[in-house]
Protein backbone atom coordinates (compact mmCIF):
# COMPACT_ATOMS: atom_id res chain seq x y z
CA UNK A 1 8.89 2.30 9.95
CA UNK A 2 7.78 5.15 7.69
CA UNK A 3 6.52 8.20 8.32
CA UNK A 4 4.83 11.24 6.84
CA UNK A 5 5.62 14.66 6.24
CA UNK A 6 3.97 17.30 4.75
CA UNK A 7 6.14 19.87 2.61
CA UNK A 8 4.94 23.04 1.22
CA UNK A 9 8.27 23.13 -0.71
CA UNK A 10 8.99 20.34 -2.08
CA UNK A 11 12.64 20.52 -3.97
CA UNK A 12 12.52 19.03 -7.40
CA UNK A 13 14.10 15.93 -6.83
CA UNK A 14 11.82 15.41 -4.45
CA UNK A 15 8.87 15.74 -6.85
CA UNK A 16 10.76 14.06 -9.83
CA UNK A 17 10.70 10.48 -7.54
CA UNK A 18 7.11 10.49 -7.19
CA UNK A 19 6.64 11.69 -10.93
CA UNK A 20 9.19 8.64 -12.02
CA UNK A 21 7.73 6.26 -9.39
CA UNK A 22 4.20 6.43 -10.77
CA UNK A 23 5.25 6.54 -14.66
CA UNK A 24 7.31 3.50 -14.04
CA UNK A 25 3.91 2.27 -12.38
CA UNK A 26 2.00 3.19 -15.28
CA UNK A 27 4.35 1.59 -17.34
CA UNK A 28 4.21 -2.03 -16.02
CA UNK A 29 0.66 -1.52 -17.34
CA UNK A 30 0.32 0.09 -20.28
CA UNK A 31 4.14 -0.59 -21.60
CA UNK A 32 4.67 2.87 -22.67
CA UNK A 33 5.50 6.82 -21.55
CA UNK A 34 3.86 9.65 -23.09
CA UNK A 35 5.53 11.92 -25.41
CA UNK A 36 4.81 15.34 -26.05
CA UNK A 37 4.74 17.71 -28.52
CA UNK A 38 4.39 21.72 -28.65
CA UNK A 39 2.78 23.96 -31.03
CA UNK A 40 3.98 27.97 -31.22
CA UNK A 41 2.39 31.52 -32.31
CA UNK A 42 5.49 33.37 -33.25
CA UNK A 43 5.41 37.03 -34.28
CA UNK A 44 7.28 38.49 -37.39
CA UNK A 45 10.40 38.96 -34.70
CA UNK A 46 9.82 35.39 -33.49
CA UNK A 47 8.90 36.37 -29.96
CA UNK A 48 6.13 33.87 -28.76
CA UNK A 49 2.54 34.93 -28.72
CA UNK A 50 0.81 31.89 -27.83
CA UNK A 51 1.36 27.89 -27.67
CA UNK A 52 -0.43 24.51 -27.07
CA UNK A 53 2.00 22.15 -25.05
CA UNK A 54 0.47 18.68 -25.53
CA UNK A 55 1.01 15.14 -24.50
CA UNK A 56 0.39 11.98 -26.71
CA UNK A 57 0.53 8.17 -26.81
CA UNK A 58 -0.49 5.60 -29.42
CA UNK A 59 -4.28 6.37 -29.36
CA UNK A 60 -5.04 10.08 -27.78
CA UNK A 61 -3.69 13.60 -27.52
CA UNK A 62 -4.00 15.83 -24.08
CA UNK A 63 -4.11 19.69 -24.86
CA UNK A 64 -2.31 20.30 -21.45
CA UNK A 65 -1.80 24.06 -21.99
CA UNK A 66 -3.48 26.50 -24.27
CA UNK A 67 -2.37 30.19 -23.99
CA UNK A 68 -3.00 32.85 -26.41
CA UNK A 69 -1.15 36.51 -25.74
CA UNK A 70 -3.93 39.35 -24.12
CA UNK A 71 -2.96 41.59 -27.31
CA UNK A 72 -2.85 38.48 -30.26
CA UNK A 73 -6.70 37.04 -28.67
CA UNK A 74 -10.25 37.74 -30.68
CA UNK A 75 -8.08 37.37 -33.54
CA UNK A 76 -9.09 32.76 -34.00
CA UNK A 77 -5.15 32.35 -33.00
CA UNK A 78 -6.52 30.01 -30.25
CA UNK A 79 -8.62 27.88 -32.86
CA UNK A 80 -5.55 27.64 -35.50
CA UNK A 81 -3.28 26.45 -32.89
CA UNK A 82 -5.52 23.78 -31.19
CA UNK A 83 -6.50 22.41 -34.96
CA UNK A 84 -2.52 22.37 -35.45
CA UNK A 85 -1.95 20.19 -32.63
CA UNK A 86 -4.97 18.45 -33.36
CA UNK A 87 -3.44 17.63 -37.37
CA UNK A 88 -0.46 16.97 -35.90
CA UNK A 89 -1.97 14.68 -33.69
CA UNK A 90 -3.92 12.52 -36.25
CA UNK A 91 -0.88 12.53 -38.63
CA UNK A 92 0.96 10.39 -35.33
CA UNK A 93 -2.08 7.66 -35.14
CA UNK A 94 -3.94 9.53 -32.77
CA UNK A 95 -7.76 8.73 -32.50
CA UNK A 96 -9.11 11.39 -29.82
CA UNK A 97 -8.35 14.52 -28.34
CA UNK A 98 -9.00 15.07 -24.40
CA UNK A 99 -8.71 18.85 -22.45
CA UNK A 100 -9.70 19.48 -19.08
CA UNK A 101 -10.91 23.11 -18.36
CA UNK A 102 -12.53 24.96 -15.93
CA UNK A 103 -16.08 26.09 -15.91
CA UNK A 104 -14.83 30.12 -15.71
CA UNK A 105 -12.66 29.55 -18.80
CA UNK A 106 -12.67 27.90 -21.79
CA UNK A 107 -15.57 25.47 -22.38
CA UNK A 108 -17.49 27.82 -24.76
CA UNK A 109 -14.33 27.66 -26.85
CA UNK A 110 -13.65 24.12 -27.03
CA UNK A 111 -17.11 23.24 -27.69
CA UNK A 112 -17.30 25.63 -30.42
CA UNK A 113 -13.97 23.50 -32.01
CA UNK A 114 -15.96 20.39 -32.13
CA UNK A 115 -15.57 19.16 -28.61
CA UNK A 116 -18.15 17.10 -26.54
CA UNK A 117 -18.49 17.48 -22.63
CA UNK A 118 -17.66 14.22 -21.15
CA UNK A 119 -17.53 15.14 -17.63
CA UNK A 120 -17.35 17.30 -14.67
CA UNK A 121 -16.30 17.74 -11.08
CA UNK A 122 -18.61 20.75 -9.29
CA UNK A 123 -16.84 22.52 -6.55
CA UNK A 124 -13.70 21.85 -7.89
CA UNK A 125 -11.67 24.67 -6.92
CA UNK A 126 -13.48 27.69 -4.87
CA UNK A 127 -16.51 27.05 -6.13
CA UNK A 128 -15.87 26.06 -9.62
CA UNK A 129 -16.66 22.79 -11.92
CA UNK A 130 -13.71 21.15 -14.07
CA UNK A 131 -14.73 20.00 -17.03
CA UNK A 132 -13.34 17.58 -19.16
CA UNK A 133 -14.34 17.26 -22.97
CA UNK A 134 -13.00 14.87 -25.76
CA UNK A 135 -13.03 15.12 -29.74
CA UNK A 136 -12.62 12.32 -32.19
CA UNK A 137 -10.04 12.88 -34.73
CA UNK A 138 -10.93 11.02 -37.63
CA UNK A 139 -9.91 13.53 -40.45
CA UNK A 140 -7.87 16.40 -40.39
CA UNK A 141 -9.61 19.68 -38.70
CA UNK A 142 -12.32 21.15 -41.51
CA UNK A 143 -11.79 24.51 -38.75
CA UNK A 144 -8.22 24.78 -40.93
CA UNK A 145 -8.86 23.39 -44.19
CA UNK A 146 -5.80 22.75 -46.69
CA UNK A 147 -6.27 24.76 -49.68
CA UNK A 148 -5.34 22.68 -52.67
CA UNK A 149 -6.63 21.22 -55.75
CA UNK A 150 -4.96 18.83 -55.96
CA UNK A 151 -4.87 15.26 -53.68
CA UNK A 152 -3.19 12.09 -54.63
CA UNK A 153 -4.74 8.76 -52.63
CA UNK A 154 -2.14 5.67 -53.05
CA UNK A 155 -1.87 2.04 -51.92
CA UNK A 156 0.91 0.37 -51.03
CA UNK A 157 2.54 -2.54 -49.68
CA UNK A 158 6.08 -2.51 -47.39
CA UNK A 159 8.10 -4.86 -45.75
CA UNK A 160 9.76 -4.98 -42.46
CA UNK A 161 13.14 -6.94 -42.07
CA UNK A 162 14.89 -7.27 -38.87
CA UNK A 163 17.86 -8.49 -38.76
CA UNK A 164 20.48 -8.95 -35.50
CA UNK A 165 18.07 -6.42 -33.63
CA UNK A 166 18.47 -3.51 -37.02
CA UNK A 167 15.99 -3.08 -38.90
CA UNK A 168 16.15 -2.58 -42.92
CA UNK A 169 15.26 0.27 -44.67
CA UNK A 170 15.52 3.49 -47.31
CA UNK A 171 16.01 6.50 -47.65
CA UNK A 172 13.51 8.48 -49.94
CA UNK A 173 14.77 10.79 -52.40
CA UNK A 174 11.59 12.53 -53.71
CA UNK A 175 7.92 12.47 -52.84
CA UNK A 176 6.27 13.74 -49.64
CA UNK A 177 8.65 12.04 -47.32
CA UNK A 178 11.75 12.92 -49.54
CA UNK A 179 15.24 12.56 -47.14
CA UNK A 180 13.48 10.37 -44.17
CA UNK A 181 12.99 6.67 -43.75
CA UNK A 182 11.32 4.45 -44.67
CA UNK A 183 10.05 0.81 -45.28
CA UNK A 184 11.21 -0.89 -48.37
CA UNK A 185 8.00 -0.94 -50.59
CA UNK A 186 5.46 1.16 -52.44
CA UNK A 187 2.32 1.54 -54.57
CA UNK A 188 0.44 -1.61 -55.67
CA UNK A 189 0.40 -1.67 -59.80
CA UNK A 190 -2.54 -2.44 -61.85
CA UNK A 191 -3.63 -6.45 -61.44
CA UNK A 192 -0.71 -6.76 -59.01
CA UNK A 193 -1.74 -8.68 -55.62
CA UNK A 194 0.16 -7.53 -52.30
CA UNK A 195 2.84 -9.88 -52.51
CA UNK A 196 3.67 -9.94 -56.18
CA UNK A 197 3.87 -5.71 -55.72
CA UNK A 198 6.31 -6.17 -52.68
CA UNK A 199 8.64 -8.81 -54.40
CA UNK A 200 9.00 -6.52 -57.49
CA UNK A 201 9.69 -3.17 -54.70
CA UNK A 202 11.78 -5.29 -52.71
CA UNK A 203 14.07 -6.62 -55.89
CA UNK A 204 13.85 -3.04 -57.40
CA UNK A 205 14.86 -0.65 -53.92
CA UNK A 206 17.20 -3.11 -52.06
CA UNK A 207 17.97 -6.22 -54.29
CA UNK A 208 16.47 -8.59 -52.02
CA UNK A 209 14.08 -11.52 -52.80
CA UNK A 210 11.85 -14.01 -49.59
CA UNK A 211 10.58 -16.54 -48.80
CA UNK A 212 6.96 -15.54 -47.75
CA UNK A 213 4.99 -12.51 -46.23
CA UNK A 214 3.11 -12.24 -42.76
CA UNK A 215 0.55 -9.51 -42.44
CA UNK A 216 1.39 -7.56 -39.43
CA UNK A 217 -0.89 -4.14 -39.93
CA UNK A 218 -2.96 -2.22 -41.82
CA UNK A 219 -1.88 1.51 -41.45
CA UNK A 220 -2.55 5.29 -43.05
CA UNK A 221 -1.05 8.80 -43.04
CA UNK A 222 -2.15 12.11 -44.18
CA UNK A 223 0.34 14.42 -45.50
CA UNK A 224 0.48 18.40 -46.65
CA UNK A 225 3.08 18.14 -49.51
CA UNK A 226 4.25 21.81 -49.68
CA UNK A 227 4.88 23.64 -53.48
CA UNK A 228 7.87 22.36 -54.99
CA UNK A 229 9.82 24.46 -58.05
CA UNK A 230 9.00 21.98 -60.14
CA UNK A 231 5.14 20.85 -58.50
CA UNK A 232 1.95 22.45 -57.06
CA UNK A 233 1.62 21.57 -53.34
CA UNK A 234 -0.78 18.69 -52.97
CA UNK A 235 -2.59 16.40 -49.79
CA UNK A 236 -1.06 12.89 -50.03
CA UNK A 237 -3.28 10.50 -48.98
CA UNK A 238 -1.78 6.68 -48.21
CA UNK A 239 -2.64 3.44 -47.28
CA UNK A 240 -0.24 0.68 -46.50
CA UNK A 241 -0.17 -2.76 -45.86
CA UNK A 242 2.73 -3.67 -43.23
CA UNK A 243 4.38 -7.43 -44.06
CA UNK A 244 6.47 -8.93 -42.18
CA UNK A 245 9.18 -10.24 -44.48
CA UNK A 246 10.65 -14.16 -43.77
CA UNK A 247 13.61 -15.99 -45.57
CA UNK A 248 15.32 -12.60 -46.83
CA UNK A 249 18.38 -12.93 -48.83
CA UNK A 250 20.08 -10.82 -51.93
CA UNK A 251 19.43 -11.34 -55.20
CA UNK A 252 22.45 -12.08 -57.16
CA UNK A 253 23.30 -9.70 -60.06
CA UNK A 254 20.57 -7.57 -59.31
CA UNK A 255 21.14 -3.69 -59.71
CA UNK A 256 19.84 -2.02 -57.02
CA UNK A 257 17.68 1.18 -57.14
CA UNK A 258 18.26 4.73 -56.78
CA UNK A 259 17.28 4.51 -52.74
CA UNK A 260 19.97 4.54 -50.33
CA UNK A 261 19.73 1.32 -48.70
CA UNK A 262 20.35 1.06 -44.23
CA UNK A 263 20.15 -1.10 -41.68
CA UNK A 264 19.33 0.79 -38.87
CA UNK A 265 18.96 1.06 -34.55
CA UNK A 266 15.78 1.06 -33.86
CA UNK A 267 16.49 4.00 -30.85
CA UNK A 268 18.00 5.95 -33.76
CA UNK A 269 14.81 6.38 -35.62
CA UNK A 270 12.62 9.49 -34.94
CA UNK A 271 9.32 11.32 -35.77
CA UNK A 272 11.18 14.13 -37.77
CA UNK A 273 13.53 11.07 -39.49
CA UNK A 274 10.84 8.92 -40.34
CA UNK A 275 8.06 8.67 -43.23
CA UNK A 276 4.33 8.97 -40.92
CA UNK A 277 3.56 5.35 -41.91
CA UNK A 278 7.33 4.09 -40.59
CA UNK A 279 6.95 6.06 -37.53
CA UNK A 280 3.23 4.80 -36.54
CA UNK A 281 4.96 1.19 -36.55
CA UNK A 282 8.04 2.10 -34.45
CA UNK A 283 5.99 3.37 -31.84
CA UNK A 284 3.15 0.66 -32.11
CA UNK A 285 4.97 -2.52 -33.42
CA UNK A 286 8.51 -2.82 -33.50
CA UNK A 287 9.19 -3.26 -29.82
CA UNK A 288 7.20 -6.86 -29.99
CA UNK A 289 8.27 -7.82 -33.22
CA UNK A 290 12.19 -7.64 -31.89
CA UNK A 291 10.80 -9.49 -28.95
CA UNK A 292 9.73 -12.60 -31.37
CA UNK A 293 12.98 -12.97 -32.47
CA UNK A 294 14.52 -13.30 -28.99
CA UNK A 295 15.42 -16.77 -27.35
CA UNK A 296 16.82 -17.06 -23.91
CA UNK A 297 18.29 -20.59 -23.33
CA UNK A 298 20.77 -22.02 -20.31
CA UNK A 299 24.36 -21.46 -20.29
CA UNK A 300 26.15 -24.50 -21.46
CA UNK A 301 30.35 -24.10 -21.17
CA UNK A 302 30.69 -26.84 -23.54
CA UNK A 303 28.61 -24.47 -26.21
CA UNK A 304 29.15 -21.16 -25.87
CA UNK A 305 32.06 -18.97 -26.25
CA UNK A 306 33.36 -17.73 -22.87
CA UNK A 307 35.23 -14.61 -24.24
CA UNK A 308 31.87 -13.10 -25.59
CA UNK A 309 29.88 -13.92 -22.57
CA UNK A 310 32.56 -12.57 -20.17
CA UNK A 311 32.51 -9.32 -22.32
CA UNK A 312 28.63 -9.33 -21.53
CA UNK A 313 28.76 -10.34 -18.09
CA UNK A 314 31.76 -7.13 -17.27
CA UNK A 315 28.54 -4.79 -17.76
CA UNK A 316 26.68 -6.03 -14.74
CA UNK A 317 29.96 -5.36 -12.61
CA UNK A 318 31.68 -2.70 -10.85
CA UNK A 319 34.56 -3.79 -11.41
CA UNK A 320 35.70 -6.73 -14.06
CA UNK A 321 38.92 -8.37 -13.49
CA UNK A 322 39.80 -11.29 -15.81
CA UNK A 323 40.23 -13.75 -12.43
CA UNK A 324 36.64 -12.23 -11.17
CA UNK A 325 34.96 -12.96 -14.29
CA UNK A 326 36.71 -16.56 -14.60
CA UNK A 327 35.46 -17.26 -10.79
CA UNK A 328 31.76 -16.05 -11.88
CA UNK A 329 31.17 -18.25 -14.61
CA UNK A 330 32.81 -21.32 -13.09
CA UNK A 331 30.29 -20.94 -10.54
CA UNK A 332 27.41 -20.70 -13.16
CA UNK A 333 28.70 -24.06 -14.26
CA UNK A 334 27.79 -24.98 -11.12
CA UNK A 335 24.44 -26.78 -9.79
CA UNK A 336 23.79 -23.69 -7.09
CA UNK A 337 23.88 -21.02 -9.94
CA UNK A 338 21.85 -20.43 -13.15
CA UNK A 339 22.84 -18.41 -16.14
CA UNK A 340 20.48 -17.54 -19.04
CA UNK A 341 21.93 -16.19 -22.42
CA UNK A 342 19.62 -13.78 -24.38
CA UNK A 343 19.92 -14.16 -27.90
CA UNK A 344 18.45 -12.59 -31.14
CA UNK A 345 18.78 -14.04 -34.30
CA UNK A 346 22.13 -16.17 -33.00
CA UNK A 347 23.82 -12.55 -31.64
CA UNK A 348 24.05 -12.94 -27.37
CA UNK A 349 22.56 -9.26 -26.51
CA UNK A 350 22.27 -10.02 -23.13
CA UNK A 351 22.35 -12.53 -19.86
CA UNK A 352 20.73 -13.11 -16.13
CA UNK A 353 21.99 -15.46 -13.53
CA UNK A 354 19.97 -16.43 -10.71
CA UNK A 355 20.68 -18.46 -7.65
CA UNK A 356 18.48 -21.31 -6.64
CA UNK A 357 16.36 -18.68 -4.57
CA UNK A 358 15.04 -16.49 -7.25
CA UNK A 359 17.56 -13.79 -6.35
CA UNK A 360 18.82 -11.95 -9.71
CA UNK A 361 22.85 -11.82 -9.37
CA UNK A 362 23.61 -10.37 -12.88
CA UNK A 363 21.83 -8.90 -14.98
CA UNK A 364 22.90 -7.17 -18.31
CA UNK A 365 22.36 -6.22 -22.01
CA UNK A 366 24.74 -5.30 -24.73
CA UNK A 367 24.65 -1.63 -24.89
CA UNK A 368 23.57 -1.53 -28.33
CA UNK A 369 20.37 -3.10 -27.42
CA UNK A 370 19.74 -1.57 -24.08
CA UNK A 371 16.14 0.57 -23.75
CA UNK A 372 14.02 -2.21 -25.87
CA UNK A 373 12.48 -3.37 -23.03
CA UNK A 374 15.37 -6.72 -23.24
CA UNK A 375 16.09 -6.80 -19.52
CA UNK A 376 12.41 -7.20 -18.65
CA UNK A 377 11.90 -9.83 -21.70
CA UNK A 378 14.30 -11.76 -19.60
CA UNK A 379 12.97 -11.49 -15.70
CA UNK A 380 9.31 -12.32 -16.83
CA UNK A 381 10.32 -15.48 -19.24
CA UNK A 382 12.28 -17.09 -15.82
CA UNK A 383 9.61 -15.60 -13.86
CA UNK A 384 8.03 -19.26 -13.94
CA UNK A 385 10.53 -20.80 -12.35
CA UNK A 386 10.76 -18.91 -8.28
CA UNK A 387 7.37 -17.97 -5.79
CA UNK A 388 9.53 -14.82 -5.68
CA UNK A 389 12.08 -12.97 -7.78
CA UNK A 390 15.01 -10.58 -5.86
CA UNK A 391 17.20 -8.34 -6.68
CA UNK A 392 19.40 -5.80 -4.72
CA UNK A 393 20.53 -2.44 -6.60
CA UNK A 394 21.22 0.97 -6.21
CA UNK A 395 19.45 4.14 -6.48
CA UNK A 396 19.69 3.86 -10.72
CA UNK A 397 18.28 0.73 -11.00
CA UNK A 398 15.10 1.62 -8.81
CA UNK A 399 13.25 2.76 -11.95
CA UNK A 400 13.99 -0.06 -14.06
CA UNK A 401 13.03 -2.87 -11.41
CA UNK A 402 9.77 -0.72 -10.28
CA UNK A 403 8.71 -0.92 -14.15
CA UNK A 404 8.92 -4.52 -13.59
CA UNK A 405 6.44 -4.56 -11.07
CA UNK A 406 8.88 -5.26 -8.10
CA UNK A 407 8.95 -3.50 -4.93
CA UNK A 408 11.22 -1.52 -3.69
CA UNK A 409 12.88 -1.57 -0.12
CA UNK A 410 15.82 1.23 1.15
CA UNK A 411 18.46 -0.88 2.57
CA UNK A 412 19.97 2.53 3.58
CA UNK A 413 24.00 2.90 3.24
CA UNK A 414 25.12 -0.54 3.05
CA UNK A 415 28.08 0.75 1.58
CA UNK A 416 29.86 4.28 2.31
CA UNK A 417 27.80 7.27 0.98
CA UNK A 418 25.75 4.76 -1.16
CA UNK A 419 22.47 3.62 -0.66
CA UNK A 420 21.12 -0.21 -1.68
CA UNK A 421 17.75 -1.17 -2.69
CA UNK A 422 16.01 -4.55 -1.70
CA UNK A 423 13.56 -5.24 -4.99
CA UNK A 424 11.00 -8.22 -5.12
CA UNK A 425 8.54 -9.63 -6.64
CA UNK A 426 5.79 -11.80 -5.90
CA UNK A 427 5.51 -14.86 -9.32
CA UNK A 428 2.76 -17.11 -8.57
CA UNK A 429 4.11 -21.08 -7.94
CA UNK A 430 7.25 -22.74 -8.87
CA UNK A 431 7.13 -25.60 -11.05
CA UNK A 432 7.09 -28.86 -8.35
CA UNK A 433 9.50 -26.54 -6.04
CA UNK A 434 12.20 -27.25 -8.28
CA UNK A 435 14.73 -25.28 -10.83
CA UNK A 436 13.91 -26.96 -14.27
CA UNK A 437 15.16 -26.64 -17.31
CA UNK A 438 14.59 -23.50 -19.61
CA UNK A 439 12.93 -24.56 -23.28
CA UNK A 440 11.91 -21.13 -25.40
């Protein structure tokens, strides 16, 4: 039975369960959280005048908070930092820019900046109408133009290779995105076509030659080079053409280039180690294109190698004596119990073992692919199979199984001091009634 209360002071974990309960909501749905980004007014002693704090996904910024210091205002501080965010904001992919304001404070200001009324709520709040207002961003602010003479426009074509869940790429000495990542790849010569230019980048920066080329996206970035000893600062303007790169191997004898060449985790990458054009595909791409190289196929003793799997399988545990682990996986060679191996590109990342009920009795994912959304890949490709999924957890796993889409019961204290969670799910219709075979 549950019951309400009403609290006028609501502790913080408290508030941070509803705030994780709906995001993990939101994110069955969409399939990603927002990230956020802040812009600051410093004085000459660095003390903060004024800030935007902002919020952003793959398609729109939301100017949360907008404060300007009582002595720094009349002085277009206010307009500098919202087209800041706002450059920042199209440099990340973003297409619009949303605010919500209230009819006694800032509309004048925002409409003024380019922004279009979209909405409002009268009576809001004693009396007052919130209004909401949106801007497209489809070139950087003309409110804070970039004052050069000089702008360099390039095309160019990159390749992405993935390769036991790493991904391949280099490190840029020079240029606008000199020290950060980026794809293997680069400007299109004169009567070149797109795959010709990337077969001469790719032997050239990391000694590799292919098989053939898969278009995945077309993408561009802005970017304010800053003045350089040796150059005037310039706006770097760049299209690229995203492949995705089959049948890699290295070219033998072939001297590779001055770029440091890495194979790297995706979770490692980051918006301040990345070039803007590698960055806009993390965030947008990467996570699927991981998930096409995944298979998930029945455990066969006969096959696979126990020692690796029992490795794997110690993760999901508590505790993970040899005998324990020897008893678990002589029942998965069982008919009662099912085990699935996760593989990608012939490494086993992970494993989920059901029993003939549709209740989930390990679950786990080798650490160095955890947070790639691997777990879930494998609950919604054996989905098929049960009327209803289960799983029983503790208070940890509650986020991960609500992103799922399950819900979520308090068993209370089944243990000592620890509470366990009943999860399910609700499928659709099992095949016939029956557990059949797995084919990817």
């Amino acid at each position: 039975m549950y019951e309400i209360e009403i609290d006028y002071d609501a502790n913080e974990a408290d508030k941070s369960i509803i705030c994780e309960g709906l995001v993990a909501s939101s994110m069955s749905v969409i399939g990603e959280k927002d990230k956020s980004f802040s812009v600051l007014l410093k004085d000459g002693n660095s003390i903060i005048r004024g800030g935007i704090l902002a919020g952003f996904d793959s398609e729109s910024v939301y100017i949360d908070t907008l404060w300007v210091d009582e002595k720094s205002r009349d002085q277009g501080y206010g307009t500098k930092l919202l087209n800041a965010a706002e450059n920042e904001a199209y440099k990340l992919g973003c297409h619009y820019s949303t605010v919500d304001t209230y009819s006694f404070q800032a509309e004048g200001f925002y409409l003024k900046n380019g922004y279009e009324r979209i909405g409002e709520v009268k009576n809001y709040w004693l009396h007052h109408s919130k209004i909401f207002l949106r801007k497209t961003l489809n070139k950087l602010s003309n409110s804070n133009p970039i004052n050069h003479n000089k702008f360099v426009a390039r095309t160019g074509v990159y390749g992405v290779v993935i390769d036991e869940g790493k991904m391949l790429a280099v490190r840029q000495n020079g240029g606008p995105y000199a020290g950060k990542f980026d794809f293997p790849g680069g400007g299109i010569e004169f009567g070149e076509s797109a795959e010709i230019a990337l077969r001469r980048e790719f032997a050239e920066e990391v000694e590799m030659e292919f098989d053939s080329i898969q278009l995945i996206d077309n993408l561009t970035a802005t970017v304010d080079v800053p003045k350089t000893p040796s150059s005037e600062p310039y706006l770097f303007f760049q299209i690229g053409m995203i492949y995705r790169v089959n049948g890699c191997r290295w070219i033998k004898d072939e001297k590779q280039g001055d770029l440091q060449r890495v194979w790297i985790e995706p979770e490692d990458l980051s918006q301040e180690k990345c070039s803007l054009l590698l960055w806009q595909f993390v965030k947008n791409h990467l996570p699927n294109i991981i998930k096409e190289n995944i298979s998930i196929i029945p455990y066969d003793p006969s096959i696979h190698e126990e020692p690796v799997i029992r490795k794997l399988m110690s993760y999901s545990l508590y505790s993970a004596e040899e005998e324990k682990l020897n008893r678990i996986l002589k029942a998965y060679s069982s008919k009662e119990q099912h085990l699935f191996l996760c593989f990608i590109d012939h490494k086993l990342i992970g494993l989920i073992g059901f029993d003939l009920g549709g209740t989930i009795l390990h679950i786990a994912v080798d650490p160095a692919f955890r947070c790639k959304g691997i777990a879930r890949e494998m609950i919604d490709k054996n989905s098929k199979r049960f009327l209803e999924i289960k799983a029983e957890t503790d208070k940890e796993g509650i986020g991960f199984y609500k992103a799922c889409g399950f819900k979520v019961e308090n068993l209370g204290e089944v243990y000592p001091r620890t509470e366990r969670f009943k999860c399910t799910k609700q499928v659709g219709k099992s095949l016939r009634g029956e557990f059949c075979e797995f084919t990817d």
